[in-house]
PDB file of N, CA and C in Angstrom:
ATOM      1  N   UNK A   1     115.483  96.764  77.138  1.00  0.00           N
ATOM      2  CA  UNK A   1     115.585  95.327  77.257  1.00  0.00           C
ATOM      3  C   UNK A   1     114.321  94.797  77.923  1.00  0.00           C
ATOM      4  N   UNK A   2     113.630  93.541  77.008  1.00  0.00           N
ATOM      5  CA  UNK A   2     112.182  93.403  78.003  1.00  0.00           C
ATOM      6  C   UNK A   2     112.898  92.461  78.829  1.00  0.00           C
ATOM      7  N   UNK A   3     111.853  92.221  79.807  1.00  0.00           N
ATOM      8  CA  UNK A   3     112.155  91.200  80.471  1.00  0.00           C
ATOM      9  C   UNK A   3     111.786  90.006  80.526  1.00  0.00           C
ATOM     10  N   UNK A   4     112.596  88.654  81.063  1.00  0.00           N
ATOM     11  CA  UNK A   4     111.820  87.177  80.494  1.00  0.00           C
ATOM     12  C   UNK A   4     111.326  86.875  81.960  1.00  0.00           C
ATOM     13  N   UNK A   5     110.430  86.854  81.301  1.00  0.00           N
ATOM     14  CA  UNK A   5     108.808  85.868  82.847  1.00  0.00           C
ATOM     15  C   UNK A   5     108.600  84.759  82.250  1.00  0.00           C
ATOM     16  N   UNK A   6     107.785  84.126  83.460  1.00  0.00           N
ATOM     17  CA  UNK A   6     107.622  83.117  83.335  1.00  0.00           C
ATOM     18  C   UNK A   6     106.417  82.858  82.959  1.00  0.00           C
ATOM     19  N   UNK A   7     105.991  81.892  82.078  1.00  0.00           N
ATOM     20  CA  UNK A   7     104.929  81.879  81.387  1.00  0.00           C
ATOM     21  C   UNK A   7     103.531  81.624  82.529  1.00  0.00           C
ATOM     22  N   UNK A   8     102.257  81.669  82.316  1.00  0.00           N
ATOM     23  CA  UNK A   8     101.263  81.643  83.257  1.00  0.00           C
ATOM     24  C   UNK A   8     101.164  80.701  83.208  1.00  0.00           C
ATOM     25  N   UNK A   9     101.158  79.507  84.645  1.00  0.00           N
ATOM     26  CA  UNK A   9     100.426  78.237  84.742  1.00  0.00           C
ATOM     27  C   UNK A   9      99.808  77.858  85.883  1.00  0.00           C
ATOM     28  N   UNK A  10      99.851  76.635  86.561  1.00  0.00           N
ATOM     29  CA  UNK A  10      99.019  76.322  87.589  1.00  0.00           C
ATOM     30  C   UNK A  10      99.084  76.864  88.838  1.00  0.00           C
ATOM     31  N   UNK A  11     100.715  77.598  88.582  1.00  0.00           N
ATOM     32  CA  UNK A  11     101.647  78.554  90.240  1.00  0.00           C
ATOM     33  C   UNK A  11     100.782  79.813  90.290  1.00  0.00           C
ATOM     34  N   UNK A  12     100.712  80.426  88.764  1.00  0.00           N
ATOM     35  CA  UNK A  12     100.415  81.448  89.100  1.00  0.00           C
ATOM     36  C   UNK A  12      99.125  81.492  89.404  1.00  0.00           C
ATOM     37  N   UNK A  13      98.192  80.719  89.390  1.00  0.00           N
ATOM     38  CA  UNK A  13      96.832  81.011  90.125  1.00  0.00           C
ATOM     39  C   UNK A  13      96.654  80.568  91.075  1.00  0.00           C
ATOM     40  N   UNK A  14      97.730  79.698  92.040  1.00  0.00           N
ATOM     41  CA  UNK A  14      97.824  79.109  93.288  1.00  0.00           C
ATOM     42  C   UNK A  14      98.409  80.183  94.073  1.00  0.00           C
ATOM     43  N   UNK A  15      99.437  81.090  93.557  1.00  0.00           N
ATOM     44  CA  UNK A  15     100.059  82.503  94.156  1.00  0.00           C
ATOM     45  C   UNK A  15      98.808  83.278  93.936  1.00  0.00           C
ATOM     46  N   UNK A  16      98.205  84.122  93.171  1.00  0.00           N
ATOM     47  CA  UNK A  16      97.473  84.490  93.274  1.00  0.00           C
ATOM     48  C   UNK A  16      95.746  84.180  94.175  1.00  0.00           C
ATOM     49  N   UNK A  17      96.090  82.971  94.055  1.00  0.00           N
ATOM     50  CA  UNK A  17      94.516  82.514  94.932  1.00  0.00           C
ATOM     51  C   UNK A  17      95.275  82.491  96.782  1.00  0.00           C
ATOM     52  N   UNK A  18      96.584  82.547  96.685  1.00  0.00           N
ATOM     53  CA  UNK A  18      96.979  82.387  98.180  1.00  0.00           C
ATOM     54  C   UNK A  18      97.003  84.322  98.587  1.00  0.00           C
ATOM     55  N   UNK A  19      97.498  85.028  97.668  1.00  0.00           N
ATOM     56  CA  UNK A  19      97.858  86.016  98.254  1.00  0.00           C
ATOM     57  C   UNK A  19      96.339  87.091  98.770  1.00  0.00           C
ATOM     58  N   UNK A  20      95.365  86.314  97.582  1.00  0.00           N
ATOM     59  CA  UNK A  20      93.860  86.755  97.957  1.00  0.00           C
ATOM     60  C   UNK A  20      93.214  86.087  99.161  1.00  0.00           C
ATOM     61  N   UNK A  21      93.526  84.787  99.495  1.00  0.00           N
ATOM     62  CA  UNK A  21      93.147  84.208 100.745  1.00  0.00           C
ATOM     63  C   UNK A  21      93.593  84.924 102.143  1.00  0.00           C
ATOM     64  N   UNK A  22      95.344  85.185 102.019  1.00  0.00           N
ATOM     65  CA  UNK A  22      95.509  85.949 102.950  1.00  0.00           C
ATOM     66  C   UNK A  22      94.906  87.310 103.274  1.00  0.00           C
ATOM     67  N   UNK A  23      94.749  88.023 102.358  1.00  0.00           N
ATOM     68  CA  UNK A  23      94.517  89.496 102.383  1.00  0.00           C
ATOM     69  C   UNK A  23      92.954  89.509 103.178  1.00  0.00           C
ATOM     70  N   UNK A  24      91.763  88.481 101.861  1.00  0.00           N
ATOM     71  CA  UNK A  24      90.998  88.896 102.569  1.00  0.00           C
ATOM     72  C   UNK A  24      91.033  87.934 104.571  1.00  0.00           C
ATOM     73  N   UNK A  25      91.097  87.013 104.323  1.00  0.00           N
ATOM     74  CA  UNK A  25      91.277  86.516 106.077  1.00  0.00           C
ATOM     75  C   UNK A  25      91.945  87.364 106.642  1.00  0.00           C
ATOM     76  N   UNK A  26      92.986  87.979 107.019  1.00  0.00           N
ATOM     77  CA  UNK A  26      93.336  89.115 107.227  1.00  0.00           C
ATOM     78  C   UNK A  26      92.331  90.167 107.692  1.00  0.00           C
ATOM     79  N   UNK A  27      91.678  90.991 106.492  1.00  0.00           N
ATOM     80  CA  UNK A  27      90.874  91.655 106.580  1.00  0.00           C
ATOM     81  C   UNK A  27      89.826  90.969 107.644  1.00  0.00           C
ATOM     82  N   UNK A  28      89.219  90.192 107.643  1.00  0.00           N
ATOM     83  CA  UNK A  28      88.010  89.508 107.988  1.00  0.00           C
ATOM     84  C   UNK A  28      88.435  89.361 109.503  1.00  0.00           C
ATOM     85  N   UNK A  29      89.585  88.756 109.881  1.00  0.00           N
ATOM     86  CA  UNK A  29      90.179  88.998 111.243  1.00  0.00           C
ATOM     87  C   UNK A  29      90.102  90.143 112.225  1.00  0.00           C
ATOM     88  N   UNK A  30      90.544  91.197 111.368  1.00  0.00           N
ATOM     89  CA  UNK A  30      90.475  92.748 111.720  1.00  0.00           C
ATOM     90  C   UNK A  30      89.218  93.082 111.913  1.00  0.00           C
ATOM     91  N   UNK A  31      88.450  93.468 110.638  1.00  0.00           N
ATOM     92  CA  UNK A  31      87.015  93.214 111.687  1.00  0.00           C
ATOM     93  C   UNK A  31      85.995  92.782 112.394  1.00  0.00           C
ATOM     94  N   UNK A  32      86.657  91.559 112.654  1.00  0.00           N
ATOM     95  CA  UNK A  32      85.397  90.862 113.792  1.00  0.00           C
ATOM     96  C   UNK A  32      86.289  91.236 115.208  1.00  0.00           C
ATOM     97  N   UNK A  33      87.721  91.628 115.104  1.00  0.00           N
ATOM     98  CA  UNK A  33      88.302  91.771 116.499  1.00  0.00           C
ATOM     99  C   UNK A  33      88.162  93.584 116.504  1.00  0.00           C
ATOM    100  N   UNK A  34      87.777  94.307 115.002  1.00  0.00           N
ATOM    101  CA  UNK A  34      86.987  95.681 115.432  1.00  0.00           C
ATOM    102  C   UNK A  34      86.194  95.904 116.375  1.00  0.00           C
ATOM    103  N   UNK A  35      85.531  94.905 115.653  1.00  0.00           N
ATOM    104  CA  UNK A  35      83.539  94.654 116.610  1.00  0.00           C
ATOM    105  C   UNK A  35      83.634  93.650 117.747  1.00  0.00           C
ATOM    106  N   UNK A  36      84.845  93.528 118.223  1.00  0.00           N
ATOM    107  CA  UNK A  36      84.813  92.769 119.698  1.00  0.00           C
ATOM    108  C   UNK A  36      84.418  91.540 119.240  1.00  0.00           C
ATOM    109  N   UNK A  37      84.249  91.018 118.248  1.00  0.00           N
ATOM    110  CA  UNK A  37      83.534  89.717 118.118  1.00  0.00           C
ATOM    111  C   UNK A  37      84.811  88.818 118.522  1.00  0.00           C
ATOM    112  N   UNK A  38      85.814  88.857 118.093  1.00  0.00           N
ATOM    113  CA  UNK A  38      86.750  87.930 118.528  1.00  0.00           C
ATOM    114  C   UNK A  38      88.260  88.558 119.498  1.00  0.00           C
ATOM    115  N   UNK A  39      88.926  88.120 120.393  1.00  0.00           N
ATOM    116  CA  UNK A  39      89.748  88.442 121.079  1.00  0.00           C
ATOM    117  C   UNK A  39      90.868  89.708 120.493  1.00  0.00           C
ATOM    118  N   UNK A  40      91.487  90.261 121.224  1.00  0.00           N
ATOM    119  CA  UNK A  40      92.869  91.468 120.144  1.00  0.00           C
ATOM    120  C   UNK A  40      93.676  90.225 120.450  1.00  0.00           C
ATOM    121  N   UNK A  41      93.919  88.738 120.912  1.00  0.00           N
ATOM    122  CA  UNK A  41      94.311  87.782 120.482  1.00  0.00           C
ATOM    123  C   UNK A  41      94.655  87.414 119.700  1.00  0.00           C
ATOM    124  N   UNK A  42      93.752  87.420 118.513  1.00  0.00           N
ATOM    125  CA  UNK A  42      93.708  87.047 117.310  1.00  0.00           C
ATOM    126  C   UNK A  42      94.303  87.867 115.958  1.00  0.00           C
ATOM    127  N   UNK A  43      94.890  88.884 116.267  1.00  0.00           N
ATOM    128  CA  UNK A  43      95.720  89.717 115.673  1.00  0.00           C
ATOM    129  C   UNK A  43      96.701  89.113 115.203  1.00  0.00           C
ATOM    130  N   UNK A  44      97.574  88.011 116.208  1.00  0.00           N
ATOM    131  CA  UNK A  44      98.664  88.100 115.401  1.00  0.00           C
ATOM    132  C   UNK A  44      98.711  86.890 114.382  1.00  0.00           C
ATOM    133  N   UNK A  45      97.324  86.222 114.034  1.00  0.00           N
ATOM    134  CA  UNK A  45      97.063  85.483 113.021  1.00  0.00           C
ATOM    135  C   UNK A  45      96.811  86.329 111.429  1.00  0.00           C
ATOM    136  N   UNK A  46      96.074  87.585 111.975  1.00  0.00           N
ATOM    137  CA  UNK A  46      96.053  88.447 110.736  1.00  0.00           C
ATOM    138  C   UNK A  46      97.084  89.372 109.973  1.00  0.00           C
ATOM    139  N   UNK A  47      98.347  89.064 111.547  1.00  0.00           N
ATOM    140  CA  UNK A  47      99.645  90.181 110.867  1.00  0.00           C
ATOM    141  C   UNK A  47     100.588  88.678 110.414  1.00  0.00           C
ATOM    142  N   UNK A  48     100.352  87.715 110.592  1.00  0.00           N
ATOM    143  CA  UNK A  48     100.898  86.667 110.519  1.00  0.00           C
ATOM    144  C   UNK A  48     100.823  86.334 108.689  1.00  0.00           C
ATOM    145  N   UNK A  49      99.781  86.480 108.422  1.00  0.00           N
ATOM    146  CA  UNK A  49      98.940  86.263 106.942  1.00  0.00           C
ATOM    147  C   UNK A  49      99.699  87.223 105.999  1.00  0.00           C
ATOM    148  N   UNK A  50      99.691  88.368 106.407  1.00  0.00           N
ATOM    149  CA  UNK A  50     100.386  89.508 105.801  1.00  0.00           C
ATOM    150  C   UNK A  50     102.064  89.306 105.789  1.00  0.00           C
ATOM    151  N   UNK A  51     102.387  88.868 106.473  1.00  0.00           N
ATOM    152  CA  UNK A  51     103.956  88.375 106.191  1.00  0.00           C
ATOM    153  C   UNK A  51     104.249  87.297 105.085  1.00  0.00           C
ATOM    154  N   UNK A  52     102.925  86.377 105.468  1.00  0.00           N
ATOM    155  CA  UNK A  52     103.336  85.484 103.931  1.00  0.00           C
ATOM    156  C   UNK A  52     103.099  85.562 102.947  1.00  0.00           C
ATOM    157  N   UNK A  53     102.098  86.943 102.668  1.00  0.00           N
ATOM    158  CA  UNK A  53     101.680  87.437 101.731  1.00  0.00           C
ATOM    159  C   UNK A  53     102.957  88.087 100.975  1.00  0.00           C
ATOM    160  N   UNK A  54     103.298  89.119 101.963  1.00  0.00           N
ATOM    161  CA  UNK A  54     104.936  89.697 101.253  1.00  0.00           C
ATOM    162  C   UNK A  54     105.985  88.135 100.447  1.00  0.00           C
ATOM    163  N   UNK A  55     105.656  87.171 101.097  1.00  0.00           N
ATOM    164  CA  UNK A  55     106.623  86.100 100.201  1.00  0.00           C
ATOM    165  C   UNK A  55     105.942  85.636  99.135  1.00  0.00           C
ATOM    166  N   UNK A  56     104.203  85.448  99.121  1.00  0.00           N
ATOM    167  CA  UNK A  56     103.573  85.216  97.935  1.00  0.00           C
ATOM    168  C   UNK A  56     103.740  85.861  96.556  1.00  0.00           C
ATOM    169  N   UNK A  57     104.030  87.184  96.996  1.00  0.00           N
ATOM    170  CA  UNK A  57     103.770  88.220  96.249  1.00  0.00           C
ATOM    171  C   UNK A  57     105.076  88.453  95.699  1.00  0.00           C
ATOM    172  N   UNK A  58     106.101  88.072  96.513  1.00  0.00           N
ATOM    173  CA  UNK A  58     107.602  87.738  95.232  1.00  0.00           C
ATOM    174  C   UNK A  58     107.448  86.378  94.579  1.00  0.00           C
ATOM    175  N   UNK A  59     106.888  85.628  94.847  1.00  0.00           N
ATOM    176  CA  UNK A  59     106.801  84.678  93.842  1.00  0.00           C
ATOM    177  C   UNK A  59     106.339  85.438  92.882  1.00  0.00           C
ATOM    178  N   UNK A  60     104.850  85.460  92.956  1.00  0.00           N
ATOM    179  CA  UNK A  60     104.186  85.724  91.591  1.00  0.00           C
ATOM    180  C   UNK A  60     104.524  86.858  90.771  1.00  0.00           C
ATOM    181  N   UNK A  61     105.700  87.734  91.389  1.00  0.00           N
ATOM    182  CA  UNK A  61     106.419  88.730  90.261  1.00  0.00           C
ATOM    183  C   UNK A  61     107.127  88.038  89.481  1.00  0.00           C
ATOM    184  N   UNK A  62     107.789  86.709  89.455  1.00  0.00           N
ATOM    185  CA  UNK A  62     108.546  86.029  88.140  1.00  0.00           C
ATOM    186  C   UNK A  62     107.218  85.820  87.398  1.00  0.00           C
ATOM    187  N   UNK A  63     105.949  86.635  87.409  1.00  0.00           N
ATOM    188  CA  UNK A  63     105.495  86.042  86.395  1.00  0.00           C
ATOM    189  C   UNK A  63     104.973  87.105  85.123  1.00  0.00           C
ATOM    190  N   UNK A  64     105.481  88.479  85.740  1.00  0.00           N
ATOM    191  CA  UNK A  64     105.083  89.273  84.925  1.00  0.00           C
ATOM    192  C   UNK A  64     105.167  91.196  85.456  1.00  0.00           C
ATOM    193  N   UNK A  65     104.522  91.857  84.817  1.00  0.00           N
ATOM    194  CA  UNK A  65     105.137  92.973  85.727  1.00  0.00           C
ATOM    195  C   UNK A  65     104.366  93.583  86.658  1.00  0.00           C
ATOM    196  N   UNK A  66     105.237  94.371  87.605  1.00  0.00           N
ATOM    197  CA  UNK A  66     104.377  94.531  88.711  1.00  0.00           C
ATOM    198  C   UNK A  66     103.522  95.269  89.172  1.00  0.00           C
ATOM    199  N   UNK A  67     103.191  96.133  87.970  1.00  0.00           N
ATOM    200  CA  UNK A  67     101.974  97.374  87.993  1.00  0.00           C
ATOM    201  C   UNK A  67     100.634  95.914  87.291  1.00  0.00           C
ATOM    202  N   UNK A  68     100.938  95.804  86.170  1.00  0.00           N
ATOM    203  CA  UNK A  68      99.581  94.632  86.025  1.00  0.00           C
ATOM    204  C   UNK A  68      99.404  93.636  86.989  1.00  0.00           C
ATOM    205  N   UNK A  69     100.459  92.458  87.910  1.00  0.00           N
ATOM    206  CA  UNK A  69     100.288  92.086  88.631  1.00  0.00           C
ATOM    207  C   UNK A  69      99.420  92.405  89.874  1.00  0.00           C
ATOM    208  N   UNK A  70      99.666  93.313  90.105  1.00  0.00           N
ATOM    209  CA  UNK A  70      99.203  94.321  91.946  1.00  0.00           C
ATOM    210  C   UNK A  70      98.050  94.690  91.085  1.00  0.00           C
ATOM    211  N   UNK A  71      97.874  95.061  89.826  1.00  0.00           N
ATOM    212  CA  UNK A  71      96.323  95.415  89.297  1.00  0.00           C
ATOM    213  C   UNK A  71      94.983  94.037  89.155  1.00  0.00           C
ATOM    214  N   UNK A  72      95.741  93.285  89.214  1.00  0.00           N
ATOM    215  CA  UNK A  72      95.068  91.899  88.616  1.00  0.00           C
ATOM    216  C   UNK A  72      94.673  91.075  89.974  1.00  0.00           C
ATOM    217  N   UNK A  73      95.775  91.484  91.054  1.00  0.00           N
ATOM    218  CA  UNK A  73      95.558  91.014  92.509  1.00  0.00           C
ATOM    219  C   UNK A  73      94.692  91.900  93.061  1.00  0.00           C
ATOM    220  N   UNK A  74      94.775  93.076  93.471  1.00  0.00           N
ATOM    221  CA  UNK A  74      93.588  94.208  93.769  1.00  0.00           C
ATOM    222  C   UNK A  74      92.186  93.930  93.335  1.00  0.00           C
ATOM    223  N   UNK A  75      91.828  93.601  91.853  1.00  0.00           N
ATOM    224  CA  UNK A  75      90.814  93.803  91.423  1.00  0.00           C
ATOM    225  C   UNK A  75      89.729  92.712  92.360  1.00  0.00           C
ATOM    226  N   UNK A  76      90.905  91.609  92.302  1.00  0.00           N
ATOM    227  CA  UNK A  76      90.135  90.149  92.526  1.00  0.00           C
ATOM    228  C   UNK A  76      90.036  90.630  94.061  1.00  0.00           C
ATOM    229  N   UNK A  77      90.718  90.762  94.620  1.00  0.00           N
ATOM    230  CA  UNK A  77      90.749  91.256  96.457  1.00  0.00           C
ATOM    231  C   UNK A  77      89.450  92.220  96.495  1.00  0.00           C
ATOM    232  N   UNK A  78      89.648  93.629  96.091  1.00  0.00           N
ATOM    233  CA  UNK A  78      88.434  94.332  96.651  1.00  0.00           C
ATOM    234  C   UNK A  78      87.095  93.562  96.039  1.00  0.00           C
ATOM    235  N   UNK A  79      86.839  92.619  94.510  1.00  0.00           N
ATOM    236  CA  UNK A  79      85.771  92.626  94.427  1.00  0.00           C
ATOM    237  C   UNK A  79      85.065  91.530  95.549  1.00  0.00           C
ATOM    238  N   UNK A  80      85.921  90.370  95.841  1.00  0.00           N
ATOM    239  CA  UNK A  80      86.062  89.696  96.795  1.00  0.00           C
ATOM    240  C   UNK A  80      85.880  90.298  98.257  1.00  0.00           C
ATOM    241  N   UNK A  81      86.321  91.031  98.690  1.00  0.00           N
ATOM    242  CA  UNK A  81      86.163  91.795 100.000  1.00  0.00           C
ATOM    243  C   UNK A  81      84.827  92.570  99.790  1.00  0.00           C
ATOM    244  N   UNK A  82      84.404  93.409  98.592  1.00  0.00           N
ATOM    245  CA  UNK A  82      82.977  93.662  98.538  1.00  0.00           C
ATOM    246  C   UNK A  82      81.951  93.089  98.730  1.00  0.00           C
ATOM    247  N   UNK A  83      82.140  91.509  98.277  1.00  0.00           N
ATOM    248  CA  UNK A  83      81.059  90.807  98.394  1.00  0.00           C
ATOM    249  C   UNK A  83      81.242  90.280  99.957  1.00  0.00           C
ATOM    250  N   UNK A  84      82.064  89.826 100.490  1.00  0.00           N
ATOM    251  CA  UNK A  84      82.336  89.442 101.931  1.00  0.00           C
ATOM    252  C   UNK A  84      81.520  90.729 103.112  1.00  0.00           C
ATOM    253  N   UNK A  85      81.821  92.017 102.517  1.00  0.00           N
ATOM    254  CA  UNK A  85      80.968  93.263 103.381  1.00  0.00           C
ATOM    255  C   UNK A  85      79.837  93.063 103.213  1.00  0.00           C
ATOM    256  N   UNK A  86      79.409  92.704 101.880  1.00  0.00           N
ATOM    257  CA  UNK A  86      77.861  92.600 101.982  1.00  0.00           C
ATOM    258  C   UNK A  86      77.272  91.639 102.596  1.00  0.00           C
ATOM    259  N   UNK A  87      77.775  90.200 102.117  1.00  0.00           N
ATOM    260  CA  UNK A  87      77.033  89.509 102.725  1.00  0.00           C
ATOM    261  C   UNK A  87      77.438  88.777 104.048  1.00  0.00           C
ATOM    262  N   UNK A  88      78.864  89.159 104.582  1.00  0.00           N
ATOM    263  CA  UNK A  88      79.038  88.183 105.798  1.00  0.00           C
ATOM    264  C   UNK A  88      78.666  89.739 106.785  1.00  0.00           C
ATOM    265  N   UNK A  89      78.809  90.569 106.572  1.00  0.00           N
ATOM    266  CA  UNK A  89      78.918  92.266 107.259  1.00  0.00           C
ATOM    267  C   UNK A  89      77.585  92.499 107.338  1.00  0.00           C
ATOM    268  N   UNK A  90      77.316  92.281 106.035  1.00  0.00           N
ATOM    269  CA  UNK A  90      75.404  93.054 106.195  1.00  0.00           C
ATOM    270  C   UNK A  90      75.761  94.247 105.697  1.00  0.00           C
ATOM    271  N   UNK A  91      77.010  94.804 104.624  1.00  0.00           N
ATOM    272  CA  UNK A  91      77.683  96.586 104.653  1.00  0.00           C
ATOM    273  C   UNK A  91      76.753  96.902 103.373  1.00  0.00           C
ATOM    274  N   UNK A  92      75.945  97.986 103.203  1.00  0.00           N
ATOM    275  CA  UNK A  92      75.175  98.473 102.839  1.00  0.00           C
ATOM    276  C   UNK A  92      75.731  99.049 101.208  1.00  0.00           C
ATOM    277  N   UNK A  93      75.099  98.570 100.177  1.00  0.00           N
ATOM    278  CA  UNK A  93      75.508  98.537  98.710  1.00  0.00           C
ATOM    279  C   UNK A  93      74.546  99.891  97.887  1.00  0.00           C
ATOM    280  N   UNK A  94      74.827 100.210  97.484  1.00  0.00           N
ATOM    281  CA  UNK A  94      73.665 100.695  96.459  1.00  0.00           C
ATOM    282  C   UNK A  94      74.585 100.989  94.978  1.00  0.00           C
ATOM    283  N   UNK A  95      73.737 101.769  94.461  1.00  0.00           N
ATOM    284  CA  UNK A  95      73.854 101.715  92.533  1.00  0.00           C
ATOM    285  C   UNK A  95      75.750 101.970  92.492  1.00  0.00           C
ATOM    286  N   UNK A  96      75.774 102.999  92.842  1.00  0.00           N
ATOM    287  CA  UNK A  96      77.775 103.376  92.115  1.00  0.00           C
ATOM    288  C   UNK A  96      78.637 102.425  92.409  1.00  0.00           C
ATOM    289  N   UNK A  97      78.581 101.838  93.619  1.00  0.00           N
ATOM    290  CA  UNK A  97      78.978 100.597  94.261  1.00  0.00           C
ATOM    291  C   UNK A  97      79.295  99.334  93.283  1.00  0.00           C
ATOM    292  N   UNK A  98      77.577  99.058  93.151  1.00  0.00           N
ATOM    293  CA  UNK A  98      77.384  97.908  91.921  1.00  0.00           C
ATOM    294  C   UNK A  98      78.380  98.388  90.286  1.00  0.00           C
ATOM    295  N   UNK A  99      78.242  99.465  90.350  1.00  0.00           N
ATOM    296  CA  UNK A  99      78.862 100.232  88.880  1.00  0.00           C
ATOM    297  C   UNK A  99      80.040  99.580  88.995  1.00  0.00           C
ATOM    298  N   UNK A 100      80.595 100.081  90.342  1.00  0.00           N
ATOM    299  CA  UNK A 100      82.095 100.380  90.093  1.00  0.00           C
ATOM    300  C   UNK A 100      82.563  98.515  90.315  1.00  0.00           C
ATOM    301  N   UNK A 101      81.661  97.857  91.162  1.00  0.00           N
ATOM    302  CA  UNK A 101      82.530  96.565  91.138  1.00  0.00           C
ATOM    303  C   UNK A 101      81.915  96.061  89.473  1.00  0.00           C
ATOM    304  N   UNK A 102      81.078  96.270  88.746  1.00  0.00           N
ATOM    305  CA  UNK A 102      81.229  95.811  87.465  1.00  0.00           C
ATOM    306  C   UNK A 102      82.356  96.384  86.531  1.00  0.00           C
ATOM    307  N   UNK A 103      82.587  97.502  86.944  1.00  0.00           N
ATOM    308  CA  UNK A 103      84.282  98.196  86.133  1.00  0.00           C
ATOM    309  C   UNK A 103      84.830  97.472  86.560  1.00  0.00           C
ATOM    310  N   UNK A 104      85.410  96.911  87.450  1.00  0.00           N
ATOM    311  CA  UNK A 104      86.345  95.932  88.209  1.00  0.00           C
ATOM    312  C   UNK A 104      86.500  94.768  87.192  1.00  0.00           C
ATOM    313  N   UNK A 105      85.151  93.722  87.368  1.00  0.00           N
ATOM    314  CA  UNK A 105      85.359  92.366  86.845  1.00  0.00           C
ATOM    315  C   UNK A 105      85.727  93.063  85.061  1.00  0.00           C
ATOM    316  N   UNK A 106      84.942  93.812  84.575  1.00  0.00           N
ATOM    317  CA  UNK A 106      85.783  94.351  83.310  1.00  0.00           C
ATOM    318  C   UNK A 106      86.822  94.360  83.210  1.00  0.00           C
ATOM    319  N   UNK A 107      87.326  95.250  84.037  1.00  0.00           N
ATOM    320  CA  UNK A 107      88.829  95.665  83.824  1.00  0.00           C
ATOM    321  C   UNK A 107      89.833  94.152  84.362  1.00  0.00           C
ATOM    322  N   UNK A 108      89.622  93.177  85.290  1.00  0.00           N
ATOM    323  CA  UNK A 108      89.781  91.991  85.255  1.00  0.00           C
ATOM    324  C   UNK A 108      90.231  91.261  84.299  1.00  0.00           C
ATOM    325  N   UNK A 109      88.653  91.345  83.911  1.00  0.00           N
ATOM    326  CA  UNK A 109      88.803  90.154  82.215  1.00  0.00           C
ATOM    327  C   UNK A 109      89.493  90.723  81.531  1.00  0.00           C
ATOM    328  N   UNK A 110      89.597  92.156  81.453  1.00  0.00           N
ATOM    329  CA  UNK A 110      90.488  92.549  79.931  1.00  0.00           C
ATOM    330  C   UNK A 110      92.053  92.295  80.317  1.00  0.00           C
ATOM    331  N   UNK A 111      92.422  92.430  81.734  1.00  0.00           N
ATOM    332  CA  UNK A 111      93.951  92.339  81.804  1.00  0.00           C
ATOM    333  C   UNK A 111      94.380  90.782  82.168  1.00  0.00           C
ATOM    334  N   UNK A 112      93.265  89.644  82.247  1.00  0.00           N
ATOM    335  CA  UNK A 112      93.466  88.341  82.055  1.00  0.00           C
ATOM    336  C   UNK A 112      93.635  87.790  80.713  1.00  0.00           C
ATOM    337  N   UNK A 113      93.082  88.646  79.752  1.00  0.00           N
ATOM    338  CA  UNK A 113      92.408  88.306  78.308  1.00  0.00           C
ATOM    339  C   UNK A 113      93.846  88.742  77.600  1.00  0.00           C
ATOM    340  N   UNK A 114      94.559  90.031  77.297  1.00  0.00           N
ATOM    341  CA  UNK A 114      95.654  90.208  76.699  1.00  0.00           C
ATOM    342  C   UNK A 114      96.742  90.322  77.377  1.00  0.00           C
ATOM    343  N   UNK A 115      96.774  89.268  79.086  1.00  0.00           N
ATOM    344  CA  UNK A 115      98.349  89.539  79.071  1.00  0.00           C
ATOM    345  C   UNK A 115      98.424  90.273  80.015  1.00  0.00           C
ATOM    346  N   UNK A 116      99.690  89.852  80.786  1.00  0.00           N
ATOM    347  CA  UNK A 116     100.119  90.403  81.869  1.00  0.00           C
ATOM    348  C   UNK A 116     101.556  91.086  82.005  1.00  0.00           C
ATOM    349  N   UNK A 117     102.312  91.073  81.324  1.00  0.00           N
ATOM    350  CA  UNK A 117     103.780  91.457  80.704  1.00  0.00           C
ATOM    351  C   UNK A 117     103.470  92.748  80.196  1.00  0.00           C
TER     352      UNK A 117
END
């Protein structure tokens, strides 16, 4: 029996653009309070993010299934968090790096292009 989702519209890239906002702020929280840059204060804004992420992230399963979903959210997160290491971090890139985040936006476009079901 397949299952009925909900078709893709303006939610699902508002769930998806929220659950990537949290993750990486989150992330970005964690390490500036790594590097002492900001208080262990500020933690519970980054475990805070991650809780509403768990509610984002049942939304955007009425929209399709949840191995392509978590694939389609990942891709956009690490390539997003890659570029944030490089350029807000200064985190040091070279060639396989570049490879592998161009497999990424590939593999991206192709699972935006035919479908998420």
């Amino acid at each position: 029996m397949k299952a009925s989702y909900l078709k893709i519209d303006k939610f699902f890239y508002v769930y998806l653009f929220l659950i990537t906002l949290f993750s990486i702020s989150s992330q970005y929280l964690f390490k500036k309070i790594q590097k002492k840059e900001l208080p262990r204060s500020y933690l519970i804004f980054g475990v805070t993010m991650y809780a509403l992420l768990g509610f984002v992230i049942y939304k955007l399963l009425h929209y399709g299934n949840i191995l392509i979903l978590n694939i389609i959210w990942h891709l956009i997160y690490f390539i997003l968090l890659f570029l944030m290491g490089y350029f807000i971090f200064q985190e040091k890139i070279n060639f396989q790096k570049i490879v592998a985040l161009l497999f990424g936006v590939i593999s991206l476009s192709i699972f935006m292009m035919y479908g998420i079901d």
